[in-house]
PDB file of N, CA and C in Angstrom:
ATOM      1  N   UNK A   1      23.665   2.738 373.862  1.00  0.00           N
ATOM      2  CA  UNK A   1      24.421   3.255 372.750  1.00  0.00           C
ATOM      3  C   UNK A   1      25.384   2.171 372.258  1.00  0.00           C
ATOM      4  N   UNK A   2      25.486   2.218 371.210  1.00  0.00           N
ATOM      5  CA  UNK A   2      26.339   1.355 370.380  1.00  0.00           C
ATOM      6  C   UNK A   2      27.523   1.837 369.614  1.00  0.00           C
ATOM      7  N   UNK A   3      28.858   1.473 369.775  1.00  0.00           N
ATOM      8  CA  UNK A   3      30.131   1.912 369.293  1.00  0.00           C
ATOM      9  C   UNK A   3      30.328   1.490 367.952  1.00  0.00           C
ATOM     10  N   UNK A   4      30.588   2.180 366.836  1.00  0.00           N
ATOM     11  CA  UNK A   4      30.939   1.533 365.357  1.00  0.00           C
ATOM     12  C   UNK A   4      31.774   1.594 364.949  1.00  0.00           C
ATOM     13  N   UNK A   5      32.743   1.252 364.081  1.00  0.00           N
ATOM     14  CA  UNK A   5      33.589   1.669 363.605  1.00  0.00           C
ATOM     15  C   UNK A   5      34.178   0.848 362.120  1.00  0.00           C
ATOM     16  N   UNK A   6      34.098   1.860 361.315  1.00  0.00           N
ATOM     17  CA  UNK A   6      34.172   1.488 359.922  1.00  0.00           C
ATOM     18  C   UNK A   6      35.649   1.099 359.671  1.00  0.00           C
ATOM     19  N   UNK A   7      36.007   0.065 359.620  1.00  0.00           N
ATOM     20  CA  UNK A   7      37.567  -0.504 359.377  1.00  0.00           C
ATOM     21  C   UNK A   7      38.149   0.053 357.634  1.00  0.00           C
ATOM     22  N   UNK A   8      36.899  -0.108 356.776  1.00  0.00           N
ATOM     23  CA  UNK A   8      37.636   0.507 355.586  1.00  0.00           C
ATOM     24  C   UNK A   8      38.055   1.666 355.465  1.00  0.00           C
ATOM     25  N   UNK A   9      37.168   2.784 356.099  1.00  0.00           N
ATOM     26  CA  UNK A   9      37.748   4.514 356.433  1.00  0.00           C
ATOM     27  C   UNK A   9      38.823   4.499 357.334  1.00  0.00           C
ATOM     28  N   UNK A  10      39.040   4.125 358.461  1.00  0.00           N
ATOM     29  CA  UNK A  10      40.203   3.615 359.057  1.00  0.00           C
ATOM     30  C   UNK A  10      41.483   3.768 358.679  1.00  0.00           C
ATOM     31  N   UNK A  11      41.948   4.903 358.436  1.00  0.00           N
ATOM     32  CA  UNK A  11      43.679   4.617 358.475  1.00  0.00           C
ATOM     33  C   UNK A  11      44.782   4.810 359.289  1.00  0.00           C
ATOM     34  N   UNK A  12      44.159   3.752 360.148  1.00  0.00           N
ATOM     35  CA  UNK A  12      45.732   3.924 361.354  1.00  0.00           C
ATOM     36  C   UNK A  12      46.370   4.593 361.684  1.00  0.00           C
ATOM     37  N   UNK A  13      45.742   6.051 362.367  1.00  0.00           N
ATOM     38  CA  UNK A  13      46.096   7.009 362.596  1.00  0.00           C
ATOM     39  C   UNK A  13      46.582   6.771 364.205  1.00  0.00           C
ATOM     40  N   UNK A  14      45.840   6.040 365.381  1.00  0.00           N
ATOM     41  CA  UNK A  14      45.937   5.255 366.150  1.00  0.00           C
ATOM     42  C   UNK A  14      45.377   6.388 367.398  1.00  0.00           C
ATOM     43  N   UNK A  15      44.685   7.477 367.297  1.00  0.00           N
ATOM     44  CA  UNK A  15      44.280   8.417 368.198  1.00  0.00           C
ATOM     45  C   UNK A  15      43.101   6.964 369.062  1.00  0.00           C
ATOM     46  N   UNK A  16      42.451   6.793 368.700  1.00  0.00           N
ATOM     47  CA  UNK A  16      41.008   5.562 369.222  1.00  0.00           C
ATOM     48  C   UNK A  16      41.922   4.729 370.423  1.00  0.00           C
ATOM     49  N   UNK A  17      43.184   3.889 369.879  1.00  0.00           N
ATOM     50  CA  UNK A  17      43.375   3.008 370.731  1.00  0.00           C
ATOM     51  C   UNK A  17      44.422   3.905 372.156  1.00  0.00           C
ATOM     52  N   UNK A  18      44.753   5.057 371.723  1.00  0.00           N
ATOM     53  CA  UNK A  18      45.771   6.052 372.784  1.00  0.00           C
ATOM     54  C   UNK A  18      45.567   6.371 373.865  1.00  0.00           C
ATOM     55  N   UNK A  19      43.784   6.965 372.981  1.00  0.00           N
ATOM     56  CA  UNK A  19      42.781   8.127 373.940  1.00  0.00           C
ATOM     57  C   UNK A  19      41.858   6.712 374.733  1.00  0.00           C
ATOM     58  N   UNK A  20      41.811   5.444 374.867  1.00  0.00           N
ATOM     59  CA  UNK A  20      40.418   4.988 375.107  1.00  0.00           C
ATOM     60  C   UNK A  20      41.302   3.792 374.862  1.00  0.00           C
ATOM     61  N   UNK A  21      42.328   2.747 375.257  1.00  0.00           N
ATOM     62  CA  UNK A  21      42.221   1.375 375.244  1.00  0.00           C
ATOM     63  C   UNK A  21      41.829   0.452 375.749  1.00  0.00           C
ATOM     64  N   UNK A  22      40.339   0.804 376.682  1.00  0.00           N
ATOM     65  CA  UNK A  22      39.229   0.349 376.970  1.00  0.00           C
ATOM     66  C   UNK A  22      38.088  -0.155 375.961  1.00  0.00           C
ATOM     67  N   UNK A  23      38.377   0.657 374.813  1.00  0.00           N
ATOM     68  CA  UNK A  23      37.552   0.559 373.640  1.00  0.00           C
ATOM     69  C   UNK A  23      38.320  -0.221 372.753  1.00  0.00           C
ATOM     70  N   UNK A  24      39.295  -0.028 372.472  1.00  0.00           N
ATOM     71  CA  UNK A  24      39.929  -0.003 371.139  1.00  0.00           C
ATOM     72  C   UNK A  24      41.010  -0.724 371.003  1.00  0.00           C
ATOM     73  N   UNK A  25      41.933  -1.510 370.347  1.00  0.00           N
ATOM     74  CA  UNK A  25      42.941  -2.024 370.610  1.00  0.00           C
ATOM     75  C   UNK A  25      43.228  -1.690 368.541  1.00  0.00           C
ATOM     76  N   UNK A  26      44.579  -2.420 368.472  1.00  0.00           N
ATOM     77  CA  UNK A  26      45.082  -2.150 367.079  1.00  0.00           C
ATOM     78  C   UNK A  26      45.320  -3.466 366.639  1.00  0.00           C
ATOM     79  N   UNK A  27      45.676  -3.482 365.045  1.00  0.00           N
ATOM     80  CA  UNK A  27      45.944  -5.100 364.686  1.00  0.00           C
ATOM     81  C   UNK A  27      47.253  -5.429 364.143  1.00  0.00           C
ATOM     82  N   UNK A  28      47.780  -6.282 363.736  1.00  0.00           N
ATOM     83  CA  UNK A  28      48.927  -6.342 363.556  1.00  0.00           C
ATOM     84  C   UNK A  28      49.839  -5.057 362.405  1.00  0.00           C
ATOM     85  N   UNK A  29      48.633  -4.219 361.650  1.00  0.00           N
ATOM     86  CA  UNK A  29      49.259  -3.429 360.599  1.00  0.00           C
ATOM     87  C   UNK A  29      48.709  -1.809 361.339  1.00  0.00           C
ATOM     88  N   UNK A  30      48.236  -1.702 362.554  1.00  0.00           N
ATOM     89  CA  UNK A  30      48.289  -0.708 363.168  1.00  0.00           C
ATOM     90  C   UNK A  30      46.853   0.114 363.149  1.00  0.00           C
ATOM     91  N   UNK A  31      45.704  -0.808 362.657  1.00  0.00           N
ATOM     92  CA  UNK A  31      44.420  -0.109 362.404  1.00  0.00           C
ATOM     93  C   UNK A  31      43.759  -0.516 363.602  1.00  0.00           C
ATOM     94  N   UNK A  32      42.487   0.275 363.701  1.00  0.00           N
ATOM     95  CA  UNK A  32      42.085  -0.091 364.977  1.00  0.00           C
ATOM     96  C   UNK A  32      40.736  -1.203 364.623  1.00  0.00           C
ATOM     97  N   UNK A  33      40.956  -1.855 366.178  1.00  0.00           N
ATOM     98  CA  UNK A  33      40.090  -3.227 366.170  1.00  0.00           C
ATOM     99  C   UNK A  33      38.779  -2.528 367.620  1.00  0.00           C
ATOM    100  N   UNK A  34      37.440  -2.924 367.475  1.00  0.00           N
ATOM    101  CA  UNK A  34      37.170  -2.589 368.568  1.00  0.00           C
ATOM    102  C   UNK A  34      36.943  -3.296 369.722  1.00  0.00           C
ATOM    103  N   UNK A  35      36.831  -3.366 370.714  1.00  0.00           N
ATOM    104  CA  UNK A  35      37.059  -4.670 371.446  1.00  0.00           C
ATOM    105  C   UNK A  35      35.789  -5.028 372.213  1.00  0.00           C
ATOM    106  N   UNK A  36      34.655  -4.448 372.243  1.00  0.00           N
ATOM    107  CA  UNK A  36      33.517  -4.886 372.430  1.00  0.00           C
ATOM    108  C   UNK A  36      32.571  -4.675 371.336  1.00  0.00           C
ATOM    109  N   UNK A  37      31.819  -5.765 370.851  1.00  0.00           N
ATOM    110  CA  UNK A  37      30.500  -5.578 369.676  1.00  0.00           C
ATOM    111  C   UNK A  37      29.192  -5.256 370.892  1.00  0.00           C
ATOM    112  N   UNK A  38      29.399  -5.212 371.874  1.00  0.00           N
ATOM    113  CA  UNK A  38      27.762  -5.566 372.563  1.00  0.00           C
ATOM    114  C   UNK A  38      27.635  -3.598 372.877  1.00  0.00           C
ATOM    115  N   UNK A  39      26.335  -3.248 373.548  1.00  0.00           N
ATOM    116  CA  UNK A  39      25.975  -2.045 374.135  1.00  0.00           C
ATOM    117  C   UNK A  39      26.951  -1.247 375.008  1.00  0.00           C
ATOM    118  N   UNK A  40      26.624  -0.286 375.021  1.00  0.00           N
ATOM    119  CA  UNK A  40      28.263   0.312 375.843  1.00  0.00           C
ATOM    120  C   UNK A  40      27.850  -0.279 377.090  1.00  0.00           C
ATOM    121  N   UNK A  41      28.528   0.572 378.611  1.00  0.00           N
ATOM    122  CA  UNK A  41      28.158   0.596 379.270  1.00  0.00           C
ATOM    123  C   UNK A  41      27.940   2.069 379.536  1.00  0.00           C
ATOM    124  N   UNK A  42      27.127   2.576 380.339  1.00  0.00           N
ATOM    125  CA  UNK A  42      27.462   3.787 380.728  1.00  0.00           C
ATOM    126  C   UNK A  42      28.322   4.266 381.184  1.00  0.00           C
ATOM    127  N   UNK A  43      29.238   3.985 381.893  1.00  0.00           N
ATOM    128  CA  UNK A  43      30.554   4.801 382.252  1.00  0.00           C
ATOM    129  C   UNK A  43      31.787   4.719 381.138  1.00  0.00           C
ATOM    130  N   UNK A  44      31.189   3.852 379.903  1.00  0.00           N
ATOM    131  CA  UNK A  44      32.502   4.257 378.578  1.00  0.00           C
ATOM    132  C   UNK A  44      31.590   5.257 378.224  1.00  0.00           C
ATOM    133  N   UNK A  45      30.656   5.715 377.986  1.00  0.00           N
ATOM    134  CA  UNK A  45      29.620   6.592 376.856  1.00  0.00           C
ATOM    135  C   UNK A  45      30.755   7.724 376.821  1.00  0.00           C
ATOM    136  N   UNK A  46      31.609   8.172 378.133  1.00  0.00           N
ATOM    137  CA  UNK A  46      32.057   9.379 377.712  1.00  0.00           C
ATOM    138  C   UNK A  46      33.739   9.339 377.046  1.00  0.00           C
ATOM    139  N   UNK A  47      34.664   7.998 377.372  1.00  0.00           N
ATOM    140  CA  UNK A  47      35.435   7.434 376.539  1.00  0.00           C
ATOM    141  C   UNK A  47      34.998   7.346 375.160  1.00  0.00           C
ATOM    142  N   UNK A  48      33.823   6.697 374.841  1.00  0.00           N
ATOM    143  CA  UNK A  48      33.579   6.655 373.368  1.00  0.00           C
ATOM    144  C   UNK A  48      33.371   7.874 373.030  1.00  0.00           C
ATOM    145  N   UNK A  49      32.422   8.862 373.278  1.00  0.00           N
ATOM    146  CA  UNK A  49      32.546  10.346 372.707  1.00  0.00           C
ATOM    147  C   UNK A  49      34.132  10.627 372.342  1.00  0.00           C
ATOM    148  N   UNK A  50      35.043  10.627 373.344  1.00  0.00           N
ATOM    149  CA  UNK A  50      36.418  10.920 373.247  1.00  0.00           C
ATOM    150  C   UNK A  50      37.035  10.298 372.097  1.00  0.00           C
ATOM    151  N   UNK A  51      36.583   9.308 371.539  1.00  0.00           N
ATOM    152  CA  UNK A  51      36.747   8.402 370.284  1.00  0.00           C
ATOM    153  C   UNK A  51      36.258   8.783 369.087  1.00  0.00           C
ATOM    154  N   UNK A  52      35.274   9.088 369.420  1.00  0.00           N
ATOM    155  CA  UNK A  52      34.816   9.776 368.008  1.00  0.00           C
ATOM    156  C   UNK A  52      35.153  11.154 367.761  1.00  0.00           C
ATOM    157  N   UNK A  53      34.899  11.990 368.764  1.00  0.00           N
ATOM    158  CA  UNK A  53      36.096  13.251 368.196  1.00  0.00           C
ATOM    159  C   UNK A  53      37.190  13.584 367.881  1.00  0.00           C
ATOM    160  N   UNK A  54      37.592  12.353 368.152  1.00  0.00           N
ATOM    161  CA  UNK A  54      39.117  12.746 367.760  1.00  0.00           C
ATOM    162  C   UNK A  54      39.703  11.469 366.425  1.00  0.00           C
ATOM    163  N   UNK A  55      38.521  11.043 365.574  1.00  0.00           N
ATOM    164  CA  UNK A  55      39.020  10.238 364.704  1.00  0.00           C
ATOM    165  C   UNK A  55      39.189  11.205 363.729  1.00  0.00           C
ATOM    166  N   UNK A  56      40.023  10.797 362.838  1.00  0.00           N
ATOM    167  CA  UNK A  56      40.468  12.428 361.548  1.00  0.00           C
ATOM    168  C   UNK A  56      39.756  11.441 360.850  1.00  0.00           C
ATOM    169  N   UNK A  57      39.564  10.926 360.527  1.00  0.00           N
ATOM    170  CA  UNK A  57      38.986  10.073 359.827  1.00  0.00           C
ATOM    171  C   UNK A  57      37.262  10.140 359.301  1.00  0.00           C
ATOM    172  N   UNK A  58      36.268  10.407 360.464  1.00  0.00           N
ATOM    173  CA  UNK A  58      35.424   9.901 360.941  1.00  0.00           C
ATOM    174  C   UNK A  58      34.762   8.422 360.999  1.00  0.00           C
ATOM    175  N   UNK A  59      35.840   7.446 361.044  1.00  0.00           N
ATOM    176  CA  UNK A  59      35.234   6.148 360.856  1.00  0.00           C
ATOM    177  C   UNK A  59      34.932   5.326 362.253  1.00  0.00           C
ATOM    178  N   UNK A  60      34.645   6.614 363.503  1.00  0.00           N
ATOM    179  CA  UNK A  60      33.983   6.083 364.381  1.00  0.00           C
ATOM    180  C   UNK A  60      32.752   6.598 364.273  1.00  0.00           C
ATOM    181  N   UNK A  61      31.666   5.960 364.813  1.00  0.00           N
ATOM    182  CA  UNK A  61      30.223   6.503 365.204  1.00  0.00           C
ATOM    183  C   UNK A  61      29.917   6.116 366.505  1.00  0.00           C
ATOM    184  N   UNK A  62      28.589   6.869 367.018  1.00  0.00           N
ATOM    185  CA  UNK A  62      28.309   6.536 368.200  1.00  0.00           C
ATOM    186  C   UNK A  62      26.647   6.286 367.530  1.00  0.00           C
ATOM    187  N   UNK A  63      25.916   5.254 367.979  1.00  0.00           N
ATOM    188  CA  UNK A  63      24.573   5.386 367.596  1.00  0.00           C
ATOM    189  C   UNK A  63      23.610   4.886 368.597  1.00  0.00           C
ATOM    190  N   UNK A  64      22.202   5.396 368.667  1.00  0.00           N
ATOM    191  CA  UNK A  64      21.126   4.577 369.201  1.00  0.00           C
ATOM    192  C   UNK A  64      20.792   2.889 369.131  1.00  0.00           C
ATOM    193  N   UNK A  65      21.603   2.011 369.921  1.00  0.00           N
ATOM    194  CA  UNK A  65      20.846   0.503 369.876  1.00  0.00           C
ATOM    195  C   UNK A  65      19.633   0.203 369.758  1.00  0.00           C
TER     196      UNK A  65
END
């Protein structure tokens, strides 16, 4: 599985980097950055779920690699 996250939908709401800063970190204006581009591992799959439900946004995804 592969983590996405759309930086233009993104408005720094900062739930991603709170719930999961294993995933996620923020940038200097408070949006989130993600901190791995490669395949999850399996033991984030259920951190990243936790990421995507709780973006108000929806500018996380979770998808098939």
């Amino acid at each position: 599985m592969k983590l996405r996250l759309d930086r233009e939908t993104c408005q720094g709401h900062g739930r991603c980097y709170a719930l999961t800063p294993e995933l996620f970190d923020c940038d200097d204006e408070g949006y989130a950055v993600l901190k791995m581009a490669s395949d999850l591992a399996p033991e984030l799959l259920d951190a990243a779920r936790l990421a995507v439900d709780n973006c108000p946004e929806y500018a996380i995804t979770l998808e098939d690699a």
